[in-house]
N, C-alpha and C. Protein backbone atom coordinates (compact mmCIF):
# COMPACT_ATOMS: atom_id res chain seq x y z
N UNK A 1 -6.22 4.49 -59.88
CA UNK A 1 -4.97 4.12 -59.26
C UNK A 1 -4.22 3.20 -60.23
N UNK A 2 -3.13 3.73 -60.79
CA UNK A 2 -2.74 3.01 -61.97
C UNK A 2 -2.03 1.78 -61.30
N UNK A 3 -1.41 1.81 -60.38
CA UNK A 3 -0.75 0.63 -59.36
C UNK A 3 -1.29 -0.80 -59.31
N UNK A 4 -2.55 -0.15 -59.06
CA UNK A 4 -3.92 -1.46 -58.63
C UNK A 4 -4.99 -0.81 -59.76
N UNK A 5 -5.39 -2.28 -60.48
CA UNK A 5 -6.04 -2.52 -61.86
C UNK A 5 -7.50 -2.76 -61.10
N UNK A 6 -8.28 -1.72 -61.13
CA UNK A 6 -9.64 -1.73 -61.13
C UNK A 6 -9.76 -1.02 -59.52
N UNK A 7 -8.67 -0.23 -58.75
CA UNK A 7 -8.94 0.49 -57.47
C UNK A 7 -9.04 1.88 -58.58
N UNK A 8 -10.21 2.49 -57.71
CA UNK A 8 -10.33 4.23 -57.59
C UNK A 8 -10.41 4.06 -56.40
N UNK A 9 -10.26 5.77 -56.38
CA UNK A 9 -10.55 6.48 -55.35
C UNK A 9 -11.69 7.86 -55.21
N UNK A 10 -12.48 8.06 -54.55
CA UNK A 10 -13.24 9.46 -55.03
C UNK A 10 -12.82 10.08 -53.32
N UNK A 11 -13.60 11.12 -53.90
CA UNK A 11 -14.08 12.09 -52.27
C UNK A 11 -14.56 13.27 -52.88
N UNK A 12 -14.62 14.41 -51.65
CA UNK A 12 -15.39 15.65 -52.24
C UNK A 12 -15.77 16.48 -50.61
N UNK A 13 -15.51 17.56 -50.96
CA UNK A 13 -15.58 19.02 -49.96
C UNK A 13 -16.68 19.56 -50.44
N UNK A 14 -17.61 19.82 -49.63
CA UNK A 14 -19.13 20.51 -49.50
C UNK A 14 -19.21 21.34 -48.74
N UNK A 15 -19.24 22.52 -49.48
CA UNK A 15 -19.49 23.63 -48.58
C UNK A 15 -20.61 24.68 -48.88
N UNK A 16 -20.91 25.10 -47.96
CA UNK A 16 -22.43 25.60 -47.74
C UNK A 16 -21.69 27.29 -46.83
N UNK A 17 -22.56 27.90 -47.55
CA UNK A 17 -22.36 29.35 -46.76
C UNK A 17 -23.68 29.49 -45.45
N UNK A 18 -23.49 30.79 -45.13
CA UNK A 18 -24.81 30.99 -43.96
C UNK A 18 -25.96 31.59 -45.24
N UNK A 19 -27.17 30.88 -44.42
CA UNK A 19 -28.24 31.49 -45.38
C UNK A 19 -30.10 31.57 -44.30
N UNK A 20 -30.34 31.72 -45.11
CA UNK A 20 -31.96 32.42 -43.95
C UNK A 20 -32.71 31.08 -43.60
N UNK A 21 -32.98 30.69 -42.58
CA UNK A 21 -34.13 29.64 -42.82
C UNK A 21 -35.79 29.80 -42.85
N UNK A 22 -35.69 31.24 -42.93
CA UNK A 22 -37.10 31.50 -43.17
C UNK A 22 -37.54 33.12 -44.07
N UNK A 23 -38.43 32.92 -44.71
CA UNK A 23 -38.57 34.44 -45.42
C UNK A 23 -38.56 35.66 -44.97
N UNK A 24 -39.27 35.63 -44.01
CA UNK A 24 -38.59 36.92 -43.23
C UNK A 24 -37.38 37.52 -43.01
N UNK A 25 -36.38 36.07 -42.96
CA UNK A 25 -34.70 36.45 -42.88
C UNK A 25 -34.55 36.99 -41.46
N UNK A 26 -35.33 36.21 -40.47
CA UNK A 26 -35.26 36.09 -38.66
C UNK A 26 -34.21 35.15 -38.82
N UNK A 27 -33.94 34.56 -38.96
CA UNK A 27 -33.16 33.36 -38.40
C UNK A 27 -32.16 32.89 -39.55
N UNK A 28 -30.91 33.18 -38.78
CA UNK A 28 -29.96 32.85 -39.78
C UNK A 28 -28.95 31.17 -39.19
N UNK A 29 -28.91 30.39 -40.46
CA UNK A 29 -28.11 28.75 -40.50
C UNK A 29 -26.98 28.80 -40.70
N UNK A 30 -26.06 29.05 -39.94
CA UNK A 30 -24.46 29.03 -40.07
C UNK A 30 -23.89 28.06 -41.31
N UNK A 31 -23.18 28.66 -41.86
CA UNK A 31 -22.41 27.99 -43.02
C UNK A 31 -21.59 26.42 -42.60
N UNK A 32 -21.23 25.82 -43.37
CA UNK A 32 -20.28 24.65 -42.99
C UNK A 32 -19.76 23.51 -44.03
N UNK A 33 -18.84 22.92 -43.33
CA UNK A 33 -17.74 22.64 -44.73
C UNK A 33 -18.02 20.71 -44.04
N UNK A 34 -17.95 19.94 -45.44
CA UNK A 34 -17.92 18.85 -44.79
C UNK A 34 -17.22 17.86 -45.97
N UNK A 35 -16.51 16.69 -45.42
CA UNK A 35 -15.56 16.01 -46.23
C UNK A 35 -16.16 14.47 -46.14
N UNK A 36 -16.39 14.55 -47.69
CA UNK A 36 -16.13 12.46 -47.73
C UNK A 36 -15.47 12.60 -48.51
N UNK A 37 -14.74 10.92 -48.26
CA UNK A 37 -13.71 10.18 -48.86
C UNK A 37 -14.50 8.30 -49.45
N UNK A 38 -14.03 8.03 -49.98
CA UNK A 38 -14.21 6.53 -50.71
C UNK A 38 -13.26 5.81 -51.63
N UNK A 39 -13.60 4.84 -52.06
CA UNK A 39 -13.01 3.98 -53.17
C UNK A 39 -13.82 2.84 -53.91
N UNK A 40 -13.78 2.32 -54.44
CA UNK A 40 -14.17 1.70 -55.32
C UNK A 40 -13.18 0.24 -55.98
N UNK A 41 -13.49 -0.73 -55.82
CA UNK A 41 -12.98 -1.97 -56.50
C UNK A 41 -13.61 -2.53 -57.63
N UNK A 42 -13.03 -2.68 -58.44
CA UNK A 42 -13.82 -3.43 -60.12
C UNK A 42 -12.87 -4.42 -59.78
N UNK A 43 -13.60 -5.82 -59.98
CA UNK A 43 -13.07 -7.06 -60.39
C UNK A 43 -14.05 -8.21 -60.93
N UNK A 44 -13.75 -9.32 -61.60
CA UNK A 44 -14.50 -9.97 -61.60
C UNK A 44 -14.80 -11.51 -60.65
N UNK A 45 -15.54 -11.82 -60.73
CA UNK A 45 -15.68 -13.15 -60.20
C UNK A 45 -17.42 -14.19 -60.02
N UNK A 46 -17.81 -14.80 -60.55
CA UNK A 46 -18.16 -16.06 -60.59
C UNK A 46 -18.74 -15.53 -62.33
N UNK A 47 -17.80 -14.89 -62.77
CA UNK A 47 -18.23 -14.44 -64.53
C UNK A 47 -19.02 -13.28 -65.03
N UNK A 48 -18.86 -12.51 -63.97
CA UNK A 48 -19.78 -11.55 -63.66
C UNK A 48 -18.67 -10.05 -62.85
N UNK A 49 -19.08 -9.24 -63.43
CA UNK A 49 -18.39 -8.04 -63.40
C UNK A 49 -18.51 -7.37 -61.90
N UNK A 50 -18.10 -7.26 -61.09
CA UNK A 50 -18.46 -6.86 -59.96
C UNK A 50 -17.49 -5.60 -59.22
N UNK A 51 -18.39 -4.69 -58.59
CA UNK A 51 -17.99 -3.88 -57.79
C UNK A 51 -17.97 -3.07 -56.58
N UNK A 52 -16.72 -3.31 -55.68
CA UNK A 52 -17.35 -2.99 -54.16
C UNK A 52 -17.02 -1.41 -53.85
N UNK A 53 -17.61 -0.80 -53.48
CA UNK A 53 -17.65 0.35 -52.96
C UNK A 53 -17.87 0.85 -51.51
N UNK A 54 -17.00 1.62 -50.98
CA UNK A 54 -16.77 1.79 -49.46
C UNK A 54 -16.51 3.37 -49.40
N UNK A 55 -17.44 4.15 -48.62
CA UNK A 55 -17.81 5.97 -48.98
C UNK A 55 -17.54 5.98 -47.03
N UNK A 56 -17.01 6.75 -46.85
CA UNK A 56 -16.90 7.33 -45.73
C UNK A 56 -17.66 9.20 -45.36
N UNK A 57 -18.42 9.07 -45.47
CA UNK A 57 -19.03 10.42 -45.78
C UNK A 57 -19.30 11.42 -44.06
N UNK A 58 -19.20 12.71 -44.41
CA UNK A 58 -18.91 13.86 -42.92
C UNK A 58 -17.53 13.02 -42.27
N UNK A 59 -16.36 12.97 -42.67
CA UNK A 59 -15.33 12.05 -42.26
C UNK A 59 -14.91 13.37 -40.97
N UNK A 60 -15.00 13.96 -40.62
CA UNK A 60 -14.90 15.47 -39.49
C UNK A 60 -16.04 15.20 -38.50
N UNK A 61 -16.95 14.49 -38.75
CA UNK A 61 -18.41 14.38 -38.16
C UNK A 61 -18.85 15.86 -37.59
N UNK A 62 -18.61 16.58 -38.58
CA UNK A 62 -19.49 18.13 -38.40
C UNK A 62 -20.50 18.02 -38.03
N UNK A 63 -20.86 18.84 -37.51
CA UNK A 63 -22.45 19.11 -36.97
C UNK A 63 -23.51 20.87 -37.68
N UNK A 64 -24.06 19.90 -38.33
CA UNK A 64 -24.65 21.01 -39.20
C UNK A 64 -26.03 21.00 -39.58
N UNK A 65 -26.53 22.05 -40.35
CA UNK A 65 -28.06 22.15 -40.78
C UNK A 65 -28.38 22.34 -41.80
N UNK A 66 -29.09 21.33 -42.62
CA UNK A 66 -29.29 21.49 -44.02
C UNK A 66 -30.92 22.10 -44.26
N UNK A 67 -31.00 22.68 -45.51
CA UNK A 67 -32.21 23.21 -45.58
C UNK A 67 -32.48 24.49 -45.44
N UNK A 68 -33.62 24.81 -45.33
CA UNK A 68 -33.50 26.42 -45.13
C UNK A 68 -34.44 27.00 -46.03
N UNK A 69 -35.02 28.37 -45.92
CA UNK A 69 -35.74 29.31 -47.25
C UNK A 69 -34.89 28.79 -48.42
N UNK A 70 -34.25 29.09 -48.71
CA UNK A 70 -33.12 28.99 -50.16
C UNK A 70 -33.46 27.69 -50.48
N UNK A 71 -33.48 26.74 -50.45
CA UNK A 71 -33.68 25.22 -50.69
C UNK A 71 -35.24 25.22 -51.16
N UNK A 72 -35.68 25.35 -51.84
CA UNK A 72 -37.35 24.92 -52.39
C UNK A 72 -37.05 23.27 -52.24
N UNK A 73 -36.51 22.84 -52.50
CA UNK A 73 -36.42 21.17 -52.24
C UNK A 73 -37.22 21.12 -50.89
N UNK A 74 -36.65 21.92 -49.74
CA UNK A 74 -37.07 21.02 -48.97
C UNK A 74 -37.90 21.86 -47.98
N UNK A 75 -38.88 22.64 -48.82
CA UNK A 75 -39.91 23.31 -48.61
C UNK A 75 -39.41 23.83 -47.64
N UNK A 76 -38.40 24.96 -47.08
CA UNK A 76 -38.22 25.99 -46.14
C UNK A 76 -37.91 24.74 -45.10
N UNK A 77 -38.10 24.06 -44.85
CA UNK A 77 -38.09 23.10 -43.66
C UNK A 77 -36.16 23.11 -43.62
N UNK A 78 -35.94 22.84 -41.85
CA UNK A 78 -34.46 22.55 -41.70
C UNK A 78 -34.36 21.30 -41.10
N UNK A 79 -32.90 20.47 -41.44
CA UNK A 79 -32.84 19.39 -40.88
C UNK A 79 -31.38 19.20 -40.44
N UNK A 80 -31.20 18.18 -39.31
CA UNK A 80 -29.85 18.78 -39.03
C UNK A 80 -29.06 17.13 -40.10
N UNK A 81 -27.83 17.77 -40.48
CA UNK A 81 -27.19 16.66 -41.35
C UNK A 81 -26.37 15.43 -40.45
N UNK A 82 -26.24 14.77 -41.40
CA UNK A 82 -25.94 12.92 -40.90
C UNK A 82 -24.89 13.34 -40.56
N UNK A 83 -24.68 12.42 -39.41
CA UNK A 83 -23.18 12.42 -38.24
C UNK A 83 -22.66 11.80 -39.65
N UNK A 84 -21.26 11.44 -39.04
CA UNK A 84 -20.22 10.60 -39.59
C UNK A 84 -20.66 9.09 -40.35
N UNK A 85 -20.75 8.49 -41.28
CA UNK A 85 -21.36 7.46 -41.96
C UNK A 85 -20.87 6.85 -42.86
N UNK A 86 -20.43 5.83 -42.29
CA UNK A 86 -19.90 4.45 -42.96
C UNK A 86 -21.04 3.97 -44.40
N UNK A 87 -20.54 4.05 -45.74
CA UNK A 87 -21.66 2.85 -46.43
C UNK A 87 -20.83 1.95 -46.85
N UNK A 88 -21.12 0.95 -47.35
CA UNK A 88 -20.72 -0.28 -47.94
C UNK A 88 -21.44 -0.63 -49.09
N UNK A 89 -21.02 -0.96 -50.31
CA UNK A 89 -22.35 -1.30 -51.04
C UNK A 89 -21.37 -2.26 -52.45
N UNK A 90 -22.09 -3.64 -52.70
CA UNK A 90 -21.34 -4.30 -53.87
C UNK A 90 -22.69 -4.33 -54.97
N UNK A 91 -21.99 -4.26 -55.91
CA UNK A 91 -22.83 -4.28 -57.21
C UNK A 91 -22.40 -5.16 -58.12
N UNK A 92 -23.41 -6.11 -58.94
CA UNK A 92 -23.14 -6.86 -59.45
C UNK A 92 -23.81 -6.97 -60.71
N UNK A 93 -23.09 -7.53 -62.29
CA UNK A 93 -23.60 -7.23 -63.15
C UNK A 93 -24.13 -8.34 -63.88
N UNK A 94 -25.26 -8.31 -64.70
CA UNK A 94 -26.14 -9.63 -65.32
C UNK A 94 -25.51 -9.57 -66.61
């Protein structure tokens, strides 16, 4: 944000098609689209570089299912995804 010296902004659209949750390909996981948004502050203060970050993530609070056959991550297993979720997080540098 050229306006404000040390604001970003991020976000990001995730989308997932329908896919099998098991090898057989019995059971099919409906596709779904989901949106976060955030920003980011760089400033300094007590001499030390610091930065706050604020992520608004599923900002739609979709209701969906992650996982599945296709996913080896997460061994065929399904899980349903995080409601709507606030983080907060400051970082600070030595």
């Amino acid at each position: 944000m050229p306006r404000v010296t040390g604001l970003g902004v991020t976000g990001g659209v995730f989308w997932s098609g329908d896919r099998f949750a098991d090898a057989t390909e019995g059971v099919r996981l409906p596709g779904y689209v989901r949106v976060d948004l955030g920003a980011r502050y760089r400033f300094g203060a007590a001499g030390r570089q610091q930065t706050l970050r604020i992520a608004l993530e599923n900002v739609g609070d979709a209701r969906y299912l992650v996982g599945g056959y296709a996913f080896a991550a997460s061994g065929g297993n399904v899980f349903f995804g995080m409601p709507r979720t606030l983080r907060v997080s400051l970082q600070t540098g030595f």
